[in-house]
Protein backbone atom coordinates (compact mmCIF):
# COMPACT_ATOMS: atom_id res chain seq x y z
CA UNK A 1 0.70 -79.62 -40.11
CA UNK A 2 -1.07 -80.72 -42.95
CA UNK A 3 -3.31 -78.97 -45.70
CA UNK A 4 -6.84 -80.47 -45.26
CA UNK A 5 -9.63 -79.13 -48.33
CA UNK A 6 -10.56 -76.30 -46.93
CA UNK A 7 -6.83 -75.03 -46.99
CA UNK A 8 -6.43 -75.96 -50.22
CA UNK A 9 -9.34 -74.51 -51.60
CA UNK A 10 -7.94 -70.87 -49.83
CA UNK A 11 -4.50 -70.99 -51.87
CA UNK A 12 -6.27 -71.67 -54.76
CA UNK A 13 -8.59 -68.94 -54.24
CA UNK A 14 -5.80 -66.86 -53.43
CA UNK A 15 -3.88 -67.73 -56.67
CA UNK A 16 -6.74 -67.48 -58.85
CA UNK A 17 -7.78 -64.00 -57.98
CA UNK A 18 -3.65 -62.89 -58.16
CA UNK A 19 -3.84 -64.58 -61.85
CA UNK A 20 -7.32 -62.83 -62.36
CA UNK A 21 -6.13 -59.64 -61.62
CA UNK A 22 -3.05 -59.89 -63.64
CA UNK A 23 -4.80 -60.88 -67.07
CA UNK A 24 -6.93 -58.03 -66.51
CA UNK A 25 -4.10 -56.02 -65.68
CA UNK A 26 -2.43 -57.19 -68.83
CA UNK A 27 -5.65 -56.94 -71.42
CA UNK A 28 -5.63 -52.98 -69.41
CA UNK A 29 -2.15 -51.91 -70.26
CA UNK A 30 0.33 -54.24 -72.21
CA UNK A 31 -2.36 -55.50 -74.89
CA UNK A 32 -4.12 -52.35 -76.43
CA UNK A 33 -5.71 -53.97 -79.18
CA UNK A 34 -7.96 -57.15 -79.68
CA UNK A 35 -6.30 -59.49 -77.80
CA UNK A 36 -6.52 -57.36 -74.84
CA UNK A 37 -9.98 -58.15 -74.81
CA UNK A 38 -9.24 -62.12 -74.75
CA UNK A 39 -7.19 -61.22 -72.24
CA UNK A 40 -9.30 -59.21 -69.80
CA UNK A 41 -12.43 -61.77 -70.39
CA UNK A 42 -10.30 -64.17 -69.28
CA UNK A 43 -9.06 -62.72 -66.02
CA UNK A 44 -12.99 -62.11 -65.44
CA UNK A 45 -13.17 -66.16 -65.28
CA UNK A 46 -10.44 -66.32 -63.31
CA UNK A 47 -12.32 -64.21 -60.78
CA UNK A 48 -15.80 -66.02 -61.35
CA UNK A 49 -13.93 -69.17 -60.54
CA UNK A 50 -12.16 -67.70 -57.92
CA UNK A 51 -15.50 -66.96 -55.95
CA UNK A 52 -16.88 -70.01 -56.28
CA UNK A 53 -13.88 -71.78 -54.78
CA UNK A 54 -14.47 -68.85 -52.08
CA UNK A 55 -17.83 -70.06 -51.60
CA UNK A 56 -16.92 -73.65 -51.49
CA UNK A 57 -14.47 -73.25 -47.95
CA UNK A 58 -16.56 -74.47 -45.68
CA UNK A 59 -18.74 -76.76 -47.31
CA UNK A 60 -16.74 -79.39 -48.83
């Protein structure tokens, strides 16, 4: 069984969104101050690049 593109673009959808969700997750409740910010904007990229790999399976 091998991974063609389309497989590999799911796990790295998949891991994106799990790191997405866990900078956001960490900007939310660990950081409470400025950098919590930094943190949460970047978990929002993780997401936005996380859909567009989404939107990719398929097509590449």
């Amino acid at each position: 069984m091998g991974m063609n593109k389309n497989t590999i673009l799911g796990w790295a959808t998949f891991i994106m969104f799990i790191m997405g969700f866990l900078l956001i997750g960490l900007g939310i409740f660990r950081y409470r101050d400025v950098s919590g910010w930094g943190f949460a904007a970047t978990g929002v990229g993780f997401l936005a690049n996380a859909w567009v790999f989404n939107a990719l399976k398929g097509r590449v």
